[in-house]
PDB file of N, CA and C in Angstrom:
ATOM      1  N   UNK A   1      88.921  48.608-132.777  1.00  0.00           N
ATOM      2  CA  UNK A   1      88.686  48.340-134.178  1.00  0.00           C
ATOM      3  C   UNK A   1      87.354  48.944-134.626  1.00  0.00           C
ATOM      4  N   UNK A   2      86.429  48.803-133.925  1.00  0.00           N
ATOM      5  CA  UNK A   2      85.109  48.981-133.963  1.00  0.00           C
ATOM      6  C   UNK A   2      85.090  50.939-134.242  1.00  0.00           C
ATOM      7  N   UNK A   3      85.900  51.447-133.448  1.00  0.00           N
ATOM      8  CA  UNK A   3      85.920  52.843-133.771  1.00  0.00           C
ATOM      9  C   UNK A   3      86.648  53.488-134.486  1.00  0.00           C
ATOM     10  N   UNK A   4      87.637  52.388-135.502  1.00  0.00           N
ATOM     11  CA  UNK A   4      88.021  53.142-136.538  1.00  0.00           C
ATOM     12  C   UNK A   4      87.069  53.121-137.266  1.00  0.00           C
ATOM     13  N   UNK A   5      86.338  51.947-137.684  1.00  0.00           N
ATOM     14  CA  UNK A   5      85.020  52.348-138.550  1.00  0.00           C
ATOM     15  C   UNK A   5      84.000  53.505-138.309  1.00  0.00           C
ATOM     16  N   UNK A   6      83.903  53.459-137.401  1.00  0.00           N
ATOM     17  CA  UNK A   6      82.841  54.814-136.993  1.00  0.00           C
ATOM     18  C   UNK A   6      83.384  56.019-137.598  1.00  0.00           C
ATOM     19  N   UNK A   7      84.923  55.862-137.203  1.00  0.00           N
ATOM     20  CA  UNK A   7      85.667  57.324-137.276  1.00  0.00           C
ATOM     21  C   UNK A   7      85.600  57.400-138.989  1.00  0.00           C
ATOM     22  N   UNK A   8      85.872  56.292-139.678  1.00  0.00           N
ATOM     23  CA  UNK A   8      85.794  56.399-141.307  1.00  0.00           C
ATOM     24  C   UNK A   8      84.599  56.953-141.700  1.00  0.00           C
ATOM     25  N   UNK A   9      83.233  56.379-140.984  1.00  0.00           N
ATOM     26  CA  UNK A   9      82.400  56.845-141.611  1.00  0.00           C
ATOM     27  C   UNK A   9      81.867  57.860-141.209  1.00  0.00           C
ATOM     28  N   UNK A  10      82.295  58.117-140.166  1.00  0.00           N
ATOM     29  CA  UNK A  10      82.285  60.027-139.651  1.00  0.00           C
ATOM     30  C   UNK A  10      82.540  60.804-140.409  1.00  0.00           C
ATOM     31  N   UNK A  11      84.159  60.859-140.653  1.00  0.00           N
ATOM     32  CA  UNK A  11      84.810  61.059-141.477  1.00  0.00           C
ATOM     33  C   UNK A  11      83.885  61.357-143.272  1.00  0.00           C
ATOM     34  N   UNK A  12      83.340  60.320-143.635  1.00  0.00           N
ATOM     35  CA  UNK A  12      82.623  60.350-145.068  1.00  0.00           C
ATOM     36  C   UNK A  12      81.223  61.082-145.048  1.00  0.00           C
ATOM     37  N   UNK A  13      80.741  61.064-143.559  1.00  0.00           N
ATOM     38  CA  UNK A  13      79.602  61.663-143.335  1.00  0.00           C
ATOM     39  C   UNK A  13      79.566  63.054-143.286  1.00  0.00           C
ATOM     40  N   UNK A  14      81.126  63.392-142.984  1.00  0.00           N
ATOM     41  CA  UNK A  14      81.043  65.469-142.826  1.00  0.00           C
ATOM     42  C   UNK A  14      81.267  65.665-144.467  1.00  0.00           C
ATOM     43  N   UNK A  15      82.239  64.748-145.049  1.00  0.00           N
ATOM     44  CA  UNK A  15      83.143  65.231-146.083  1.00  0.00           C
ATOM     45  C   UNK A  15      81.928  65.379-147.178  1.00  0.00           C
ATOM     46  N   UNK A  16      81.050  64.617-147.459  1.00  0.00           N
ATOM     47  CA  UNK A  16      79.429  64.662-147.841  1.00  0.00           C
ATOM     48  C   UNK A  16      78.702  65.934-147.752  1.00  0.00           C
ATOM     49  N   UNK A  17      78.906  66.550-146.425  1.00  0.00           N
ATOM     50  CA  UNK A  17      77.999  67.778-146.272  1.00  0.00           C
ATOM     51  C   UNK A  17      79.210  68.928-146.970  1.00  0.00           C
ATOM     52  N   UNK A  18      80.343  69.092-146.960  1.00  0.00           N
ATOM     53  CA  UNK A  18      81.262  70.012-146.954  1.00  0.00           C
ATOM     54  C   UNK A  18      81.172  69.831-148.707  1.00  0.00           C
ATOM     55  N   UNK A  19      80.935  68.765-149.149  1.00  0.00           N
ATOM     56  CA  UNK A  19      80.557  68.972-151.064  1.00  0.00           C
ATOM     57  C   UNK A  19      79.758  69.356-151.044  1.00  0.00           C
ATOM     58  N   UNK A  20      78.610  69.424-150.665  1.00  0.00           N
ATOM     59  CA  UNK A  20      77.061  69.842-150.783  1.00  0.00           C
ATOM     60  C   UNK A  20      77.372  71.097-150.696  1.00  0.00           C
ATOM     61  N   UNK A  21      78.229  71.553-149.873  1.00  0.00           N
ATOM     62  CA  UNK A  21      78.032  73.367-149.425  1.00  0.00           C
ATOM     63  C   UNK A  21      79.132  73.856-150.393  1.00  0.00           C
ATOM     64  N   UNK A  22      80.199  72.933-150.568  1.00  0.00           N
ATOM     65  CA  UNK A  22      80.707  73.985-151.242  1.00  0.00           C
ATOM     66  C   UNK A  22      81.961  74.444-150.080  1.00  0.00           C
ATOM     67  N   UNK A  23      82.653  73.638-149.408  1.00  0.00           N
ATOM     68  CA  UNK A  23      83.160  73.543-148.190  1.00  0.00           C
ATOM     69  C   UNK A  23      84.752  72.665-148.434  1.00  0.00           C
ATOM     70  N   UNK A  24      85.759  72.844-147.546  1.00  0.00           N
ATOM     71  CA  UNK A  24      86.811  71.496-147.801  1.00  0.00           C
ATOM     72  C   UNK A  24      86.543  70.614-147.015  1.00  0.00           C
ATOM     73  N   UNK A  25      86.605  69.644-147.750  1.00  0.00           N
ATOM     74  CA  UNK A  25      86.317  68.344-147.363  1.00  0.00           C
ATOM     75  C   UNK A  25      87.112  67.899-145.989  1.00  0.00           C
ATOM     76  N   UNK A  26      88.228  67.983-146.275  1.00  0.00           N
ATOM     77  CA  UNK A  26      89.180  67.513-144.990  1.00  0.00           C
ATOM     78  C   UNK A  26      88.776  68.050-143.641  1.00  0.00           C
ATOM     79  N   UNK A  27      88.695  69.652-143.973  1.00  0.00           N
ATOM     80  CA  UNK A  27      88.364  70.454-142.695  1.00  0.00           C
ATOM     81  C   UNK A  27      87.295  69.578-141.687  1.00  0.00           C
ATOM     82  N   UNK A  28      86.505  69.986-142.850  1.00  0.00           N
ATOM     83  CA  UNK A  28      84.939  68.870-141.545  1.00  0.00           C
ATOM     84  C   UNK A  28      84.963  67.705-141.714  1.00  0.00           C
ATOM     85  N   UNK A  29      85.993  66.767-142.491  1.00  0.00           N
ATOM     86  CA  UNK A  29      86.099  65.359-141.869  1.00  0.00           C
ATOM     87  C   UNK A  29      86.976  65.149-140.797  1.00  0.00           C
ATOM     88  N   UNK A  30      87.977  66.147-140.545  1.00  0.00           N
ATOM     89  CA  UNK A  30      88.892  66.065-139.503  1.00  0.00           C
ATOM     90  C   UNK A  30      87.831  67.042-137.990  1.00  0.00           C
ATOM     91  N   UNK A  31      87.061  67.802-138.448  1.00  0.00           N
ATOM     92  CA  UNK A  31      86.278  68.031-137.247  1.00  0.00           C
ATOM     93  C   UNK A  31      85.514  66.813-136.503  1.00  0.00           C
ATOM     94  N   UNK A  32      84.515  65.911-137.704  1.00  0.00           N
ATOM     95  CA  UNK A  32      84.410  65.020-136.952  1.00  0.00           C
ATOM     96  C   UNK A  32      84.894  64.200-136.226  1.00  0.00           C
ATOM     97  N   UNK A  33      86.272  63.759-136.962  1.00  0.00           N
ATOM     98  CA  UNK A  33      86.808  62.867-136.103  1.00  0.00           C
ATOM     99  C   UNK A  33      87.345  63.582-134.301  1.00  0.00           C
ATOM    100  N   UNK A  34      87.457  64.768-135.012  1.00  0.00           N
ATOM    101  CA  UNK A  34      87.392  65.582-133.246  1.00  0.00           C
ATOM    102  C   UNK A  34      86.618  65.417-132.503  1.00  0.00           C
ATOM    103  N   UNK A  35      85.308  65.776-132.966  1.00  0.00           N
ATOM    104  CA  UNK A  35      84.075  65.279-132.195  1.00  0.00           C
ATOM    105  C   UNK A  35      84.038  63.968-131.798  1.00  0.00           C
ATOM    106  N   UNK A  36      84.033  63.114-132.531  1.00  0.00           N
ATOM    107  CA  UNK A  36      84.153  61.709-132.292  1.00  0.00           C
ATOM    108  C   UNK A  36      84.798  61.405-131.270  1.00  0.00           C
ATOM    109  N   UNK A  37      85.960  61.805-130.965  1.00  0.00           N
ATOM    110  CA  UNK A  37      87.133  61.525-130.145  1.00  0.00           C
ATOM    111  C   UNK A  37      86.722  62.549-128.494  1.00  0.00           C
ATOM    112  N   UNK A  38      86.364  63.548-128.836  1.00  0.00           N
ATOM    113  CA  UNK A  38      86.237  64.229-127.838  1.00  0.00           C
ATOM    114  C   UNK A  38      85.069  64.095-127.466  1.00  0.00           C
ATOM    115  N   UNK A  39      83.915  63.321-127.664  1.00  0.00           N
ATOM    116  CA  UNK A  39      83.091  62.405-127.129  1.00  0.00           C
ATOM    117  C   UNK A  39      83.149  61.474-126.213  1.00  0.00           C
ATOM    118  N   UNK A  40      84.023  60.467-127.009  1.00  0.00           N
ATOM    119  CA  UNK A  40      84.609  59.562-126.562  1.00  0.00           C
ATOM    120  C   UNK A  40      85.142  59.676-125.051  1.00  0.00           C
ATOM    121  N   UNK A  41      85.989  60.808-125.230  1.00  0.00           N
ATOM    122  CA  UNK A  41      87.131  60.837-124.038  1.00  0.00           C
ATOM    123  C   UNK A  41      86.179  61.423-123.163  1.00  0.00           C
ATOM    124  N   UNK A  42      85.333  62.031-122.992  1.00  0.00           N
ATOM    125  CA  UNK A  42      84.481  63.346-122.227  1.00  0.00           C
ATOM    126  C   UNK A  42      84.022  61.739-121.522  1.00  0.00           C
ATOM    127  N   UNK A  43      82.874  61.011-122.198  1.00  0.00           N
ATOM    128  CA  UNK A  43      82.397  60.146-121.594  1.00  0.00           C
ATOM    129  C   UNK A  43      82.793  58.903-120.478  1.00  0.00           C
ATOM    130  N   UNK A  44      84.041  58.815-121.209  1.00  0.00           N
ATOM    131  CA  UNK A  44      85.062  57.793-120.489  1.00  0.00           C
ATOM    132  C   UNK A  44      85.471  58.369-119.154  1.00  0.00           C
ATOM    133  N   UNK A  45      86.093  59.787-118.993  1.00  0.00           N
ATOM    134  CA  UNK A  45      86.444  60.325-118.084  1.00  0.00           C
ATOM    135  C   UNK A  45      85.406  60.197-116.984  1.00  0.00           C
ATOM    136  N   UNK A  46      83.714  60.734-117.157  1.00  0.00           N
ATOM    137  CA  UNK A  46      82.713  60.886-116.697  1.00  0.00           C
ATOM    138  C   UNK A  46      82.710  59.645-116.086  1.00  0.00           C
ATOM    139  N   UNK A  47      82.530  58.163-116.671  1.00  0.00           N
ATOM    140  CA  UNK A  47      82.431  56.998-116.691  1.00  0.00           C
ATOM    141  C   UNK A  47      83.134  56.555-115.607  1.00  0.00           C
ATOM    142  N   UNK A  48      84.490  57.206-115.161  1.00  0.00           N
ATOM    143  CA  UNK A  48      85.782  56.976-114.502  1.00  0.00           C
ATOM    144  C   UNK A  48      85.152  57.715-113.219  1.00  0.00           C
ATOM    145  N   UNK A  49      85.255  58.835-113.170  1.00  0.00           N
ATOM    146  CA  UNK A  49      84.738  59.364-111.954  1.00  0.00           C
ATOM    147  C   UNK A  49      83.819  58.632-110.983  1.00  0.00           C
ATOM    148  N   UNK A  50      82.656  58.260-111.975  1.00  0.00           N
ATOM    149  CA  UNK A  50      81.285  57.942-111.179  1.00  0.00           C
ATOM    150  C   UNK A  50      81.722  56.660-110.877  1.00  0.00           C
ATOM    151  N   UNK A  51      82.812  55.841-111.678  1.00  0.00           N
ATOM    152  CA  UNK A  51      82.908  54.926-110.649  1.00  0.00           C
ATOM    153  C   UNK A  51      84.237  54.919-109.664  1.00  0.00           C
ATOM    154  N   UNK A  52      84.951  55.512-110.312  1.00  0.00           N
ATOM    155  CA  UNK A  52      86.269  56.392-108.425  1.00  0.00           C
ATOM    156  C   UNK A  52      84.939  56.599-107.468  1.00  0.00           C
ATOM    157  N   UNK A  53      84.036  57.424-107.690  1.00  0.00           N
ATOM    158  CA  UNK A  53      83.031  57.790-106.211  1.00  0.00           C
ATOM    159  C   UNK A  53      82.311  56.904-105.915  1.00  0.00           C
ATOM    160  N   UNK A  54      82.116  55.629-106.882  1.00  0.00           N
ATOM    161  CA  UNK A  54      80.831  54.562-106.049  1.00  0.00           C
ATOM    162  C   UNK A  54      81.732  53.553-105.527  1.00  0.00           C
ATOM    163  N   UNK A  55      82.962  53.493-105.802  1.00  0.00           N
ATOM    164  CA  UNK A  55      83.872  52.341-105.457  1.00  0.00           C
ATOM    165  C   UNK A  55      85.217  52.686-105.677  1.00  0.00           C
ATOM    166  N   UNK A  56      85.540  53.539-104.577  1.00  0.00           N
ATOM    167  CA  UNK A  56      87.466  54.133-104.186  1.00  0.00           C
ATOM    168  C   UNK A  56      87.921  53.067-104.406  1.00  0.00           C
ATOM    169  N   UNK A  57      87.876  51.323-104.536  1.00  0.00           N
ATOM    170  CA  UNK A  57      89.127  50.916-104.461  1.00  0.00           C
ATOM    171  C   UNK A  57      89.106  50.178-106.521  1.00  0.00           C
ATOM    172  N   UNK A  58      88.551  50.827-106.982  1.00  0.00           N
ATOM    173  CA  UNK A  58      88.405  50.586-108.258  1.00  0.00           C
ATOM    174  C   UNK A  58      89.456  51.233-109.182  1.00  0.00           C
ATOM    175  N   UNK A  59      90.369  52.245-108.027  1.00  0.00           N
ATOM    176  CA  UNK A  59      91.342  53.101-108.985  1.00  0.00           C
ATOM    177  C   UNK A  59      92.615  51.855-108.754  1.00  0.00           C
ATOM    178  N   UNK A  60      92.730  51.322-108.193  1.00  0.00           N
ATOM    179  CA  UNK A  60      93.793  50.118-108.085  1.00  0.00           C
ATOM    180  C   UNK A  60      93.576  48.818-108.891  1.00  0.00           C
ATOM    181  N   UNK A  61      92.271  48.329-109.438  1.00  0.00           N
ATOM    182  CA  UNK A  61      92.190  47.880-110.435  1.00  0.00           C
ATOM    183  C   UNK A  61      91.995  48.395-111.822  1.00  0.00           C
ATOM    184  N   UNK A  62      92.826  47.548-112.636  1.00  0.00           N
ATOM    185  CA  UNK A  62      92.699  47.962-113.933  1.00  0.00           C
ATOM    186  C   UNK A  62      92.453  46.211-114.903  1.00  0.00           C
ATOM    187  N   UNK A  63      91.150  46.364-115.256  1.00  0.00           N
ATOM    188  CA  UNK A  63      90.448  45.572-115.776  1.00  0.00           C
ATOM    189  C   UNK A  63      89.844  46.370-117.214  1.00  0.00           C
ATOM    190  N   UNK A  64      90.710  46.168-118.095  1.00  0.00           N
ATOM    191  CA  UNK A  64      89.949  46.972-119.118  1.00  0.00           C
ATOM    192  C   UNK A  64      89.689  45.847-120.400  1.00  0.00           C
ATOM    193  N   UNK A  65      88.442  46.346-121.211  1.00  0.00           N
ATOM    194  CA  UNK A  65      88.012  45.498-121.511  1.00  0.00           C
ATOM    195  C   UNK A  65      87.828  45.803-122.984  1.00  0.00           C
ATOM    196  N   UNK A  66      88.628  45.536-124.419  1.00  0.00           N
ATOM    197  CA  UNK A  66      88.374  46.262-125.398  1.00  0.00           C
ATOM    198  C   UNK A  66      86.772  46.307-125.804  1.00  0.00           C
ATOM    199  N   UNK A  67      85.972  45.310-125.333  1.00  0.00           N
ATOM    200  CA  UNK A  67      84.550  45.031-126.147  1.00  0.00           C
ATOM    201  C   UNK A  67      84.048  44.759-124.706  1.00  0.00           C
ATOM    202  N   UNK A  68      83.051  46.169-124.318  1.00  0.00           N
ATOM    203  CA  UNK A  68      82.091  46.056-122.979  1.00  0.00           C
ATOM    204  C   UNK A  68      80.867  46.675-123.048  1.00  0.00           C
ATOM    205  N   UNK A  69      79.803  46.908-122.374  1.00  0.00           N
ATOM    206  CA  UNK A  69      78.482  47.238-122.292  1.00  0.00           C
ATOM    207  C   UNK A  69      79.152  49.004-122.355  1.00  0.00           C
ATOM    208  N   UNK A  70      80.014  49.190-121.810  1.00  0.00           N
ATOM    209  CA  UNK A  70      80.345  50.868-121.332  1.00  0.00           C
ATOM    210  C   UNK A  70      80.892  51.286-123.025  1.00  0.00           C
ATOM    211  N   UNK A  71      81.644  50.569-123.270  1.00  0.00           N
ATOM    212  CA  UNK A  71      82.431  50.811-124.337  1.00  0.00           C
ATOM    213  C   UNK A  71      81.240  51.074-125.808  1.00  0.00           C
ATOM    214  N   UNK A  72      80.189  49.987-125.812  1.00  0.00           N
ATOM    215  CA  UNK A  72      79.402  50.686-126.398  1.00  0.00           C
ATOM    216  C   UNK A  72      78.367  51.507-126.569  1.00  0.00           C
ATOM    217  N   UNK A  73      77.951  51.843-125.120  1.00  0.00           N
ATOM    218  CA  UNK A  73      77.427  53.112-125.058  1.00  0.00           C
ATOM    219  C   UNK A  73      78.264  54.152-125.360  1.00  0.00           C
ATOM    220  N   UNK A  74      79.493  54.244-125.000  1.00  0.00           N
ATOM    221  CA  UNK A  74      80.100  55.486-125.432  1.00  0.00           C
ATOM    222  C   UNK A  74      80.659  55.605-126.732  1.00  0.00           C
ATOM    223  N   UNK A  75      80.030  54.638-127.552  1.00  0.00           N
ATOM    224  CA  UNK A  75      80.150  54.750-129.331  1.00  0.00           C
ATOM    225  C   UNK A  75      78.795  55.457-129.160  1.00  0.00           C
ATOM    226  N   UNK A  76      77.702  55.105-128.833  1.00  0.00           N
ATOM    227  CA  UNK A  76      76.045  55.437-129.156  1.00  0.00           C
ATOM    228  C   UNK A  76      76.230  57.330-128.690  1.00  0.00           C
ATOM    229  N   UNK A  77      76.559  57.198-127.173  1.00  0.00           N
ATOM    230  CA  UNK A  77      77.009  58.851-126.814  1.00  0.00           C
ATOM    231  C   UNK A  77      77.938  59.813-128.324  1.00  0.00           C
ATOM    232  N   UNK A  78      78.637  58.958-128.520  1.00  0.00           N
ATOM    233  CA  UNK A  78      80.229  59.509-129.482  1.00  0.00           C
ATOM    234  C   UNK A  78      79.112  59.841-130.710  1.00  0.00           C
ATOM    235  N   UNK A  79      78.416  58.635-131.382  1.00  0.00           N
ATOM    236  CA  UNK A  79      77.780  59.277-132.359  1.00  0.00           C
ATOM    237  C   UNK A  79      76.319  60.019-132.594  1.00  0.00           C
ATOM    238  N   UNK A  80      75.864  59.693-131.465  1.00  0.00           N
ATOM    239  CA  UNK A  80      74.722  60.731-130.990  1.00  0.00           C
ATOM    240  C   UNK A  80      75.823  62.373-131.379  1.00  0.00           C
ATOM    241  N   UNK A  81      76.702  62.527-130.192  1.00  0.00           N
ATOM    242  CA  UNK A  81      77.695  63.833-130.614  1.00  0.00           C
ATOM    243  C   UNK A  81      77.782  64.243-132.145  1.00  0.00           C
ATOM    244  N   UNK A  82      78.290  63.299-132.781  1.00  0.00           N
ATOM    245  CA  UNK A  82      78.998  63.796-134.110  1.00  0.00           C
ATOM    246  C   UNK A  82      77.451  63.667-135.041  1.00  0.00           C
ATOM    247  N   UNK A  83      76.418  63.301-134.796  1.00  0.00           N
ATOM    248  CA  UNK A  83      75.193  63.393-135.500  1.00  0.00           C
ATOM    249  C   UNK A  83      74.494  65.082-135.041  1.00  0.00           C
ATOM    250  N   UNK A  84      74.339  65.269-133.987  1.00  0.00           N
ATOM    251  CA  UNK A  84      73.893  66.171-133.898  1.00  0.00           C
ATOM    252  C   UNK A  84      74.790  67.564-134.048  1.00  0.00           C
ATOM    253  N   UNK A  85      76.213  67.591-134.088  1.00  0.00           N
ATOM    254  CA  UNK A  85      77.150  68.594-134.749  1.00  0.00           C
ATOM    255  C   UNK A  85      76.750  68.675-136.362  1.00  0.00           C
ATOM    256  N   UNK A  86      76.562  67.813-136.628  1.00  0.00           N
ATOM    257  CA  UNK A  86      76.538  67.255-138.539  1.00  0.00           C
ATOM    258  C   UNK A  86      74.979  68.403-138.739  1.00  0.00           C
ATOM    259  N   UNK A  87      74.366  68.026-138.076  1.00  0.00           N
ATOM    260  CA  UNK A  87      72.729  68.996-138.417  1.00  0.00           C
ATOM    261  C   UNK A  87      72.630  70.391-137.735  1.00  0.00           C
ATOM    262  N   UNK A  88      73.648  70.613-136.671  1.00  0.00           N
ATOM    263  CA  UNK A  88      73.427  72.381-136.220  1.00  0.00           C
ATOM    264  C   UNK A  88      74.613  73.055-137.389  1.00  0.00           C
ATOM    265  N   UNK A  89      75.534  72.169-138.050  1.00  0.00           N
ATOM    266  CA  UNK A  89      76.452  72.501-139.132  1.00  0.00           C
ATOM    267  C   UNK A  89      75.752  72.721-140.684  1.00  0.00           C
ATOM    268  N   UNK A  90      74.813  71.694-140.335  1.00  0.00           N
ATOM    269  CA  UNK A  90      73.952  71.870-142.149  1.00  0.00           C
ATOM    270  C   UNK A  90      72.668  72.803-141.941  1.00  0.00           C
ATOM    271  N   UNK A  91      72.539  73.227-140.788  1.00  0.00           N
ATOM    272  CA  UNK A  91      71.260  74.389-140.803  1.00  0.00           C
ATOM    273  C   UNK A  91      72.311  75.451-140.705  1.00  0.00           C
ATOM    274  N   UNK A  92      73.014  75.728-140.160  1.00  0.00           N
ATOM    275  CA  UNK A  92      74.396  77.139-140.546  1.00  0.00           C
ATOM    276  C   UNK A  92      74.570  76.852-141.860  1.00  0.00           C
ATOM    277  N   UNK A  93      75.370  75.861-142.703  1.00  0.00           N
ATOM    278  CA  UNK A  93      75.433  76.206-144.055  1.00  0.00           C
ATOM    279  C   UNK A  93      74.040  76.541-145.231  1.00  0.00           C
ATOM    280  N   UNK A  94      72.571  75.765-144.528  1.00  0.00           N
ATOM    281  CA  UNK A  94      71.727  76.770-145.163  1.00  0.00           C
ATOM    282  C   UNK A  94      71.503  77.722-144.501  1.00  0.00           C
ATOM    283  N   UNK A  95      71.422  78.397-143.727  1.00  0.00           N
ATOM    284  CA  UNK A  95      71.144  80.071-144.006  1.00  0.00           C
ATOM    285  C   UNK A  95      72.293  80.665-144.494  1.00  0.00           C
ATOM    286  N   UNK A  96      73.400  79.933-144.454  1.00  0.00           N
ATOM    287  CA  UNK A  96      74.077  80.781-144.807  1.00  0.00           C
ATOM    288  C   UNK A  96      74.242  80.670-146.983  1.00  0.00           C
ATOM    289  N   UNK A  97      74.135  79.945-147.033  1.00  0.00           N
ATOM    290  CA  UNK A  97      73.586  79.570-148.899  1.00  0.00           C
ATOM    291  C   UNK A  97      72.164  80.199-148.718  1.00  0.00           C
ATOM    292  N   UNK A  98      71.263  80.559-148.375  1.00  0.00           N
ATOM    293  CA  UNK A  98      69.970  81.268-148.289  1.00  0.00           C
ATOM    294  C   UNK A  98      70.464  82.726-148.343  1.00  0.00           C
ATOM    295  N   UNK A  99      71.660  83.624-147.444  1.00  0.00           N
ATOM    296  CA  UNK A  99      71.472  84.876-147.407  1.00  0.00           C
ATOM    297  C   UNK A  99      72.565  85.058-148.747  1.00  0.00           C
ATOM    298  N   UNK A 100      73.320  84.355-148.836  1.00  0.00           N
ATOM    299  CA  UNK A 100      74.452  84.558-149.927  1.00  0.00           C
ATOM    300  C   UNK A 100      73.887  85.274-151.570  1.00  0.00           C
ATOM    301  N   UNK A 101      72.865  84.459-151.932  1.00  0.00           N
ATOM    302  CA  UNK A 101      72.707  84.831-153.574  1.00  0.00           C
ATOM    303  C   UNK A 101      71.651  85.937-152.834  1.00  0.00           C
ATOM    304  N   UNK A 102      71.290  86.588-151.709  1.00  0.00           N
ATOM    305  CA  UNK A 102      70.659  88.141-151.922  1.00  0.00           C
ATOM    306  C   UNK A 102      71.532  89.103-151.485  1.00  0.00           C
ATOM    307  N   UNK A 103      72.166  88.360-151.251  1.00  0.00           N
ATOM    308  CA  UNK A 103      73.567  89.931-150.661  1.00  0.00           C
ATOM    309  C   UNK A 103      74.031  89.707-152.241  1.00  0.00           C
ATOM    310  N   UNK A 104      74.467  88.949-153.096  1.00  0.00           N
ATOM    311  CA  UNK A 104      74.917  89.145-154.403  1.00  0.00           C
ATOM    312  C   UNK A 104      73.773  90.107-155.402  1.00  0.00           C
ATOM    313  N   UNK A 105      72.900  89.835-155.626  1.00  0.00           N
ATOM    314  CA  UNK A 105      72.020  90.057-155.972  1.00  0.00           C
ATOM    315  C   UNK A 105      71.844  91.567-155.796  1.00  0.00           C
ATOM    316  N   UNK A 106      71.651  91.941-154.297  1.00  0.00           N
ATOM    317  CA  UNK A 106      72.016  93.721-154.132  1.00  0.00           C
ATOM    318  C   UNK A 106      73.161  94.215-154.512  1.00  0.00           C
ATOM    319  N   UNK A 107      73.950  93.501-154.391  1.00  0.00           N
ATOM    320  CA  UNK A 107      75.587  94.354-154.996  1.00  0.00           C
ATOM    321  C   UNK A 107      75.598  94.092-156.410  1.00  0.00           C
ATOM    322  N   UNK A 108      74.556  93.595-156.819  1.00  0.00           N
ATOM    323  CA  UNK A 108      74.572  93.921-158.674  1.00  0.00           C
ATOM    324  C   UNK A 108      73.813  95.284-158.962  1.00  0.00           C
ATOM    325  N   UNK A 109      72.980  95.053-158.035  1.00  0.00           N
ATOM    326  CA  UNK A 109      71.642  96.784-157.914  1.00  0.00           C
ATOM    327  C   UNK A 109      72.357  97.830-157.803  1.00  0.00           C
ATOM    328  N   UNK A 110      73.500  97.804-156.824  1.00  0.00           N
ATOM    329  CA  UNK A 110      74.119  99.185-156.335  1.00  0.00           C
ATOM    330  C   UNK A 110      74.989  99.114-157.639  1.00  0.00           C
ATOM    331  N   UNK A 111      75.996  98.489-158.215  1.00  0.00           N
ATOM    332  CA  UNK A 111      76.846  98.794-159.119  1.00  0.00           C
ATOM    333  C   UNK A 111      75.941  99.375-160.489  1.00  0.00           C
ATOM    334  N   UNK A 112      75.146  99.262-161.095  1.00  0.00           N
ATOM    335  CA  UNK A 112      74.517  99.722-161.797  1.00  0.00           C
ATOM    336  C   UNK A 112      74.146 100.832-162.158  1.00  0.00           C
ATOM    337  N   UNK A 113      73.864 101.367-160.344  1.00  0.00           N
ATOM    338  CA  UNK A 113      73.012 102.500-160.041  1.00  0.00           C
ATOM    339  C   UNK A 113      74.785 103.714-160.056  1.00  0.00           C
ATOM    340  N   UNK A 114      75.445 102.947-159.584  1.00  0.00           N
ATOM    341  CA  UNK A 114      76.677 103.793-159.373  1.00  0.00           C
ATOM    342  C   UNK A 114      77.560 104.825-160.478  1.00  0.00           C
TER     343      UNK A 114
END
């Protein structure tokens, strides 16, 4: 339950930057929730391993726990992920709104001159 909310406000947190730029909304709200998810799963897997190798007979129990100490670190991991995608995504959309109005700007110079 706890990570559909995250995923909503993931979700509202890309769709936010993708108006600002000038972007579709869906595209980078459905990226986050990728990220989100493929966080998620990366960590869990990791999570799984290290404990298959500290304790082989742990693959024969299955004790899962919807609300655990693991479970919410790997929300904190998940949105650490989708926070730091969100800011290497909004420094690409400014330079890229930074080089845009001077490449326009020269192709008004050359048509003129032409």
């Amino acid at each position: 339950m706890m990570s559909i909310f995250i995923l909503i406000g993931a979700y509202h947190y890309y769709a936010g930057l993708a108006e600002r730029f000038g972007k579709t909304k869906w595209h980078l709200g459905l990226l986050a929730i990728g990220i989100y998810l493929g966080f998620q799963i990366a960590f869990m897997i990791c999570y799984r391993m290290y404990e298959v190798i500290t304790n082989p007979d742990s693959i024969y129990s299955n004790n899962y726990s919807g609300f655990s100490l693991i479970n919410m670190i790997g929300w904190l991991f998940a949105i650490g992920g989708v926070y730091a995608v969100y800011h290497l995504l909004e420094k690409k959309f400014k330079k890229e709104s930074l080089k845009k109005p001077l490449w326009e700007i020269e192709e008004i110079g050359n048509k003129k001159n032409s």
